[in-house]
N, C-alpha and C. Protein backbone atom coordinates (compact mmCIF):
# COMPACT_ATOMS: atom_id res chain seq x y z
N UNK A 1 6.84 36.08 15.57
CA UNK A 1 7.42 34.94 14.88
C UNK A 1 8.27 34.11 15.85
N UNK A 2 8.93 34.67 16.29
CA UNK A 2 9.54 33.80 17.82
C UNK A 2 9.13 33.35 18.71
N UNK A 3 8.12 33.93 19.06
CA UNK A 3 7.10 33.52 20.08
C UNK A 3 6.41 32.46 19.56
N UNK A 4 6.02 32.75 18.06
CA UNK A 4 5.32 31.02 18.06
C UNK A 4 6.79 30.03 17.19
N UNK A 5 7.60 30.55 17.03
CA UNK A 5 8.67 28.89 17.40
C UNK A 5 8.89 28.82 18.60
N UNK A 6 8.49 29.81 19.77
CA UNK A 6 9.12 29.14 21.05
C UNK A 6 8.14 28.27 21.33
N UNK A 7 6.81 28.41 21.34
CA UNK A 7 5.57 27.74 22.02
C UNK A 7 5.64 26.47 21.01
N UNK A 8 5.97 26.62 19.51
CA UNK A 8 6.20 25.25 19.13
C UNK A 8 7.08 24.35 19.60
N UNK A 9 8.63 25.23 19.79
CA UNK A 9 9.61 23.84 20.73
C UNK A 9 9.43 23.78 22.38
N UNK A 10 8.22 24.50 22.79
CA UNK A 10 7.73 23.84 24.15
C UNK A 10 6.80 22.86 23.99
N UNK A 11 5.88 23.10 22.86
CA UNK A 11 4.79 22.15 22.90
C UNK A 11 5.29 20.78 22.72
N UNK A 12 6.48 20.49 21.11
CA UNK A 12 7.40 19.40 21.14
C UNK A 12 8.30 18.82 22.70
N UNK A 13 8.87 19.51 22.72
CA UNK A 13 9.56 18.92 24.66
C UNK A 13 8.46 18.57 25.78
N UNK A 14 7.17 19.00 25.40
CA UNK A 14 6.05 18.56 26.49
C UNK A 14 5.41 16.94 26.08
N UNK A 15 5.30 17.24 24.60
CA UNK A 15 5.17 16.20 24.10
C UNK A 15 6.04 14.92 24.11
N UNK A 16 7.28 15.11 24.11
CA UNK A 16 8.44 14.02 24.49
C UNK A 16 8.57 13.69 25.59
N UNK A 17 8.51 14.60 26.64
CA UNK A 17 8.56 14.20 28.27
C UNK A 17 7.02 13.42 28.47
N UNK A 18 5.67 13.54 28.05
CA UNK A 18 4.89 13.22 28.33
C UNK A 18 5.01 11.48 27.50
N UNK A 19 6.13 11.15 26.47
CA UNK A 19 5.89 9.50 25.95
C UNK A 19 6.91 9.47 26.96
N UNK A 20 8.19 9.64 27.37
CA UNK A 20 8.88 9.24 28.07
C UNK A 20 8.12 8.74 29.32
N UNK A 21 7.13 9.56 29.79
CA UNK A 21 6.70 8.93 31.66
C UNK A 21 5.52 8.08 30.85
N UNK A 22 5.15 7.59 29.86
CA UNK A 22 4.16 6.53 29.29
C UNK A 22 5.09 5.42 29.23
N UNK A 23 6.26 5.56 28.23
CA UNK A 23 7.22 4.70 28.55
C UNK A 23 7.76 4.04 29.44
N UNK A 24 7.74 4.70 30.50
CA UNK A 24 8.14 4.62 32.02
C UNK A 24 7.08 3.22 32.55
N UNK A 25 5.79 3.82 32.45
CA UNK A 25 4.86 2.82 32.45
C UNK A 25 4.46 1.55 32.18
N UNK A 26 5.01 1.86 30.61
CA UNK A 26 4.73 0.54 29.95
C UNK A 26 5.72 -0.34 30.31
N UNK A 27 6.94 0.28 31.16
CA UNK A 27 8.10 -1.27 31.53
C UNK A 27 6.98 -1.79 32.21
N UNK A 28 6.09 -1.34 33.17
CA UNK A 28 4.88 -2.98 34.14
C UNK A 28 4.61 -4.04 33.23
N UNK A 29 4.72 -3.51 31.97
CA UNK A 29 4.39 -4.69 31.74
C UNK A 29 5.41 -5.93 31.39
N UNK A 30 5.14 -7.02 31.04
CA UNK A 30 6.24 -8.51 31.46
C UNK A 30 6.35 -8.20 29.52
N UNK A 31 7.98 -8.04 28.93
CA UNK A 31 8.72 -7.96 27.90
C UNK A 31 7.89 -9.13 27.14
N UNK A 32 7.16 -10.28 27.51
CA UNK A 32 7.37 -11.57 27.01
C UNK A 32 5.79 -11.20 26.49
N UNK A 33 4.96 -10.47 27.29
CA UNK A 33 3.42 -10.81 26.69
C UNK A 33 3.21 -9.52 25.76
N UNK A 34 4.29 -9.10 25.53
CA UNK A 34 3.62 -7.82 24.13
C UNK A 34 4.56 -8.48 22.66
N UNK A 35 3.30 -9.06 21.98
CA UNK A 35 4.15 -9.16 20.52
C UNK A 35 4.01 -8.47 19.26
N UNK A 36 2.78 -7.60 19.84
CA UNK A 36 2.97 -6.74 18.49
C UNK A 36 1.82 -5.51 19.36
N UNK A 37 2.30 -4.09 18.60
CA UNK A 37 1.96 -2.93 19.36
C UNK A 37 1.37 -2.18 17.82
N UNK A 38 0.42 -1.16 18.39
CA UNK A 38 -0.51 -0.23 17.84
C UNK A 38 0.04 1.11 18.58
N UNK A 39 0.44 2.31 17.47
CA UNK A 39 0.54 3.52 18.22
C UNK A 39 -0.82 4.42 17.66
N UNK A 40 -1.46 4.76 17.98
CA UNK A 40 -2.30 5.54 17.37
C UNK A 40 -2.50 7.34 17.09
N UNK A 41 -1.84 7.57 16.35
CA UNK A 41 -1.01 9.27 16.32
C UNK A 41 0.22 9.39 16.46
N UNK A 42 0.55 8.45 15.84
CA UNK A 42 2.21 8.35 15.86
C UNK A 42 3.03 9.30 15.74
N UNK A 43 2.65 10.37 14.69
CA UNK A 43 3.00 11.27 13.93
C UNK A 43 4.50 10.87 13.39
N UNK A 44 6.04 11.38 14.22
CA UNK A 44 6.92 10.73 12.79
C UNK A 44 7.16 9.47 13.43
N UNK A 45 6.44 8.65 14.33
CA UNK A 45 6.84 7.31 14.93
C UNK A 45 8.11 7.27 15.83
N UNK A 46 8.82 8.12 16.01
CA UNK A 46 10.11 7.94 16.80
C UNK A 46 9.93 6.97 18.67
N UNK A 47 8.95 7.88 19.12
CA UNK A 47 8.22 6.93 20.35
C UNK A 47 7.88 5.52 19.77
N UNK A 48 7.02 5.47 19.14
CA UNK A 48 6.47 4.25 18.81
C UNK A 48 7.53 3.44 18.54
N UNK A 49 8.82 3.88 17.50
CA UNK A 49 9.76 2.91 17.36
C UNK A 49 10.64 2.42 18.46
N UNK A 50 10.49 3.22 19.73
CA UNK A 50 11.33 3.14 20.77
C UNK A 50 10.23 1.95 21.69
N UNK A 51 9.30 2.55 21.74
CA UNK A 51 8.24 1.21 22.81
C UNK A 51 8.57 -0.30 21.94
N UNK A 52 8.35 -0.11 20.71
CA UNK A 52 8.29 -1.27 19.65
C UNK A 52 9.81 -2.08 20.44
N UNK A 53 11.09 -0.87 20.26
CA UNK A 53 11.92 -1.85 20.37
C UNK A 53 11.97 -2.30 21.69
N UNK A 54 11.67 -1.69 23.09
CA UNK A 54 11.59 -1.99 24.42
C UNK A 54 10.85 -3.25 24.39
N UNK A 55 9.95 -3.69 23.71
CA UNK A 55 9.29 -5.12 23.92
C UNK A 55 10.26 -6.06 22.88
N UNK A 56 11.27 -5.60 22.50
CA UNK A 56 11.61 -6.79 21.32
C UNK A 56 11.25 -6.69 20.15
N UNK A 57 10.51 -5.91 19.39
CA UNK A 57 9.52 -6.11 18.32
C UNK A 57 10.21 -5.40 16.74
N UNK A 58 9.81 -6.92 15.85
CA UNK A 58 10.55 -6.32 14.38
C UNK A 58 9.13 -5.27 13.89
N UNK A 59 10.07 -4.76 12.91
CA UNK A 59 8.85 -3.59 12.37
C UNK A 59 7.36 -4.20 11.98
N UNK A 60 7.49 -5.32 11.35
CA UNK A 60 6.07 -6.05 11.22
C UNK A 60 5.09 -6.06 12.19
N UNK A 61 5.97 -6.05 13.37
CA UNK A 61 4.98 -5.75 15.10
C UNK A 61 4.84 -4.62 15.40
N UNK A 62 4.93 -3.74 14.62
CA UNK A 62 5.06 -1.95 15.19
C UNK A 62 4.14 -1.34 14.32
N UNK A 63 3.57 -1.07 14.66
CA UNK A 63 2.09 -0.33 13.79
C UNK A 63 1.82 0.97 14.22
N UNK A 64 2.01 1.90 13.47
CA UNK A 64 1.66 3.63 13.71
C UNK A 64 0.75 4.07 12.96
N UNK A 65 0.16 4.44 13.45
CA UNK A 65 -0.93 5.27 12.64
C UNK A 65 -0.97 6.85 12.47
N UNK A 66 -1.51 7.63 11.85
CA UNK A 66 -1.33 9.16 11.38
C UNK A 66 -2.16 9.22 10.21
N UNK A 67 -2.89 10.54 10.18
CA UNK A 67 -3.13 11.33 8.78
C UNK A 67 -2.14 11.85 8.02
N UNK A 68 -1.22 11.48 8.78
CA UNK A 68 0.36 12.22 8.20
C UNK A 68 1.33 11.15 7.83
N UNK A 69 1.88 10.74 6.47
CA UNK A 69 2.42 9.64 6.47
C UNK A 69 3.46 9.87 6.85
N UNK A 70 4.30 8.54 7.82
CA UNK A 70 5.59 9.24 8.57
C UNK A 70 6.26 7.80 7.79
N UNK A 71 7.52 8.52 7.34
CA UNK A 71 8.69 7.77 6.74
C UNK A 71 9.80 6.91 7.29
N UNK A 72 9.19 6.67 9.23
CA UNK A 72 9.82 6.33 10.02
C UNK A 72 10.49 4.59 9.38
N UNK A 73 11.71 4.23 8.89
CA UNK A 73 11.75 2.60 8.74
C UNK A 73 11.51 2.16 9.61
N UNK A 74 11.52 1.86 11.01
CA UNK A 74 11.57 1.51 11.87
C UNK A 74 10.11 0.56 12.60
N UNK A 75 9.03 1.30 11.65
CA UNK A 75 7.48 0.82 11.90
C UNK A 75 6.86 0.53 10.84
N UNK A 76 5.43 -0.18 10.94
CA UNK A 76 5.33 -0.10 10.18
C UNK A 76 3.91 0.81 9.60
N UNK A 77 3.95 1.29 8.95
CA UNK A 77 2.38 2.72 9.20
C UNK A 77 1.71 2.30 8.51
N UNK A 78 0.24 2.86 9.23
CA UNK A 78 -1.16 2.79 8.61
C UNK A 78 -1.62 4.13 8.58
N UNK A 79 -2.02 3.83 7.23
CA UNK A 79 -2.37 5.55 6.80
C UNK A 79 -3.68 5.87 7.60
N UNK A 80 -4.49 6.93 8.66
CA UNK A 80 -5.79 6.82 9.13
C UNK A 80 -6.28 7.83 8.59
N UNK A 81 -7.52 7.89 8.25
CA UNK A 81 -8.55 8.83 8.05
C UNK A 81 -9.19 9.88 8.99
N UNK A 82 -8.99 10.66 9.71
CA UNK A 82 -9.40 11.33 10.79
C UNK A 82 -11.27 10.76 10.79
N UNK A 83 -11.85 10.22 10.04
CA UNK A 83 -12.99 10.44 10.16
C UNK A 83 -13.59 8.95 10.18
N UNK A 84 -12.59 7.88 9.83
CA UNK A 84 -12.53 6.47 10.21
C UNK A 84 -12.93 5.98 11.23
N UNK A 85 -13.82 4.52 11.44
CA UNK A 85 -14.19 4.22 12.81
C UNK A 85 -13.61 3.23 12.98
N UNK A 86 -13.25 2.58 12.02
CA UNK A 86 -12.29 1.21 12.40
C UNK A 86 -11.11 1.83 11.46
N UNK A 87 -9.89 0.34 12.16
CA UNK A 87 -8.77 0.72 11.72
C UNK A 87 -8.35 -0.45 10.99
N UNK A 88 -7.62 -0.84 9.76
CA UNK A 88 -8.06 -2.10 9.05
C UNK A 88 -6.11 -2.67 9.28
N UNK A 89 -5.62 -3.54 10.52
CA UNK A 89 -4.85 -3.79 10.42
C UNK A 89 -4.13 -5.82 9.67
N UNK A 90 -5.55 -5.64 8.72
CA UNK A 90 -5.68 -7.07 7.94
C UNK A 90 -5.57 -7.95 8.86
N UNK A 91 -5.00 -9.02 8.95
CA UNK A 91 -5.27 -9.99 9.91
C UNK A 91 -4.58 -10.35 11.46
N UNK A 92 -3.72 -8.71 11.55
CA UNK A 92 -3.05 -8.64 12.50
C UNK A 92 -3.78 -8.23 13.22
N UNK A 93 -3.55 -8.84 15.23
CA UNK A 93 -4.30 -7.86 16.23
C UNK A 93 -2.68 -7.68 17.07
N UNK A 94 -3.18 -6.60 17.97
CA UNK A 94 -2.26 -6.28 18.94
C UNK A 94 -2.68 -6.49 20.18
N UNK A 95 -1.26 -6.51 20.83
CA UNK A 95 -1.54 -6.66 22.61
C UNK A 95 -1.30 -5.34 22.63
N UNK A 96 -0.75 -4.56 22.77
CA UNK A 96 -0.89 -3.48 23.46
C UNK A 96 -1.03 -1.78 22.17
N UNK A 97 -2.26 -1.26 22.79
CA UNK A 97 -2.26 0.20 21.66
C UNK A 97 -2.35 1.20 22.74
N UNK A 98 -1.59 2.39 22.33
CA UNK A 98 -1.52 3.60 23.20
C UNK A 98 -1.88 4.78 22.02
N UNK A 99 -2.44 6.13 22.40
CA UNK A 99 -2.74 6.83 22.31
C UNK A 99 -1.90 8.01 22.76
N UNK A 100 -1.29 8.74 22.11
CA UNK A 100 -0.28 9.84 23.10
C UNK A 100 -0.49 11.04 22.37
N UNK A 101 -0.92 11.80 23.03
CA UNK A 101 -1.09 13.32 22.99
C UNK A 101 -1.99 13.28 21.45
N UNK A 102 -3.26 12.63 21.65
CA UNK A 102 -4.37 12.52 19.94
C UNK A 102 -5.30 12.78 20.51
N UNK A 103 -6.14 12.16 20.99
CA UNK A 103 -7.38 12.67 20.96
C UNK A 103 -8.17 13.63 20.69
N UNK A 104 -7.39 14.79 21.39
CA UNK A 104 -8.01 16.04 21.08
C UNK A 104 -7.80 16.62 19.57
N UNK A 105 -7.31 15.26 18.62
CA UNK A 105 -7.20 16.03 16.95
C UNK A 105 -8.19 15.59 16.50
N UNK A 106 -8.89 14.20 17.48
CA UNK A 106 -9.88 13.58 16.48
C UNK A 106 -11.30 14.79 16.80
N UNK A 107 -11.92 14.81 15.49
CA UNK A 107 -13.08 15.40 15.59
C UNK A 107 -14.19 14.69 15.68
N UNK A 108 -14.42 13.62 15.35
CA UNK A 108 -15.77 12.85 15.94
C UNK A 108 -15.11 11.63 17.19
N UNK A 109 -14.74 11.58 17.82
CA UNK A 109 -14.66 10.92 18.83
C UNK A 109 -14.98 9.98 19.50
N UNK A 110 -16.31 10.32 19.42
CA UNK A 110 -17.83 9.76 19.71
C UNK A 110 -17.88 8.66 18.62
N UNK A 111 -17.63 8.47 17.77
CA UNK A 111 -17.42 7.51 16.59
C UNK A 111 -16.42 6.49 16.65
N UNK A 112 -15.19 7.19 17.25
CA UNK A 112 -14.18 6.20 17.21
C UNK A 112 -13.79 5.07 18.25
């Protein structure tokens, strides 16, 4: 039982250090050309709300996605279907979407 909460609060701290050096990244880009962002596996959005605010962006520009609805105020979420090929963000597009630590949940892949 300890052993798997320890491997759970390593897997969480691997997971946080790994948006932090994405974060790191995403300063290249110029503050002025991102106006609205896509996280895709947001899970409770806390990253996503942090990139969102690094570009400036009100929650209307912050888009998270999850099979898991996250209660984050801060964004704004799209519920996804693991088995979905498009993502229906109505008439909004984004400049910038990241992917952090998902892929390997999606099961058809090849689809998405």
């Amino acid at each position: 039982h300890d052993c798997k909460l320890e491997r759970s609060l390593i897997t969480k701290y691997l997971h946080f250090i790994h948006g932090i050096m994405i974060i790191a990244r995403i300063g290249e880009f110029s503050k002025d050309s991102i106006k609205s962002y896509f996280d895709l596996g947001c899970g409770n959005g806390l990253i996503t709300a942090q990139i969102g605010k690094y570009f400036n962006l009100s929650k209307e520009n912050i888009f998270g996605g999850d099979v898991f609805n996250s209660n984050n105020p801060q964004i704004t979420f799209v519920s996804i279907d693991e088995n979905q090929s498009t993502i229906d963000l109505g008439d909004q597009s984004v400049h910038l979407i990241t992917c952090l630590v998902t892929l390997h949940h999606i099961p058809n892949i090849e689809k998405f």
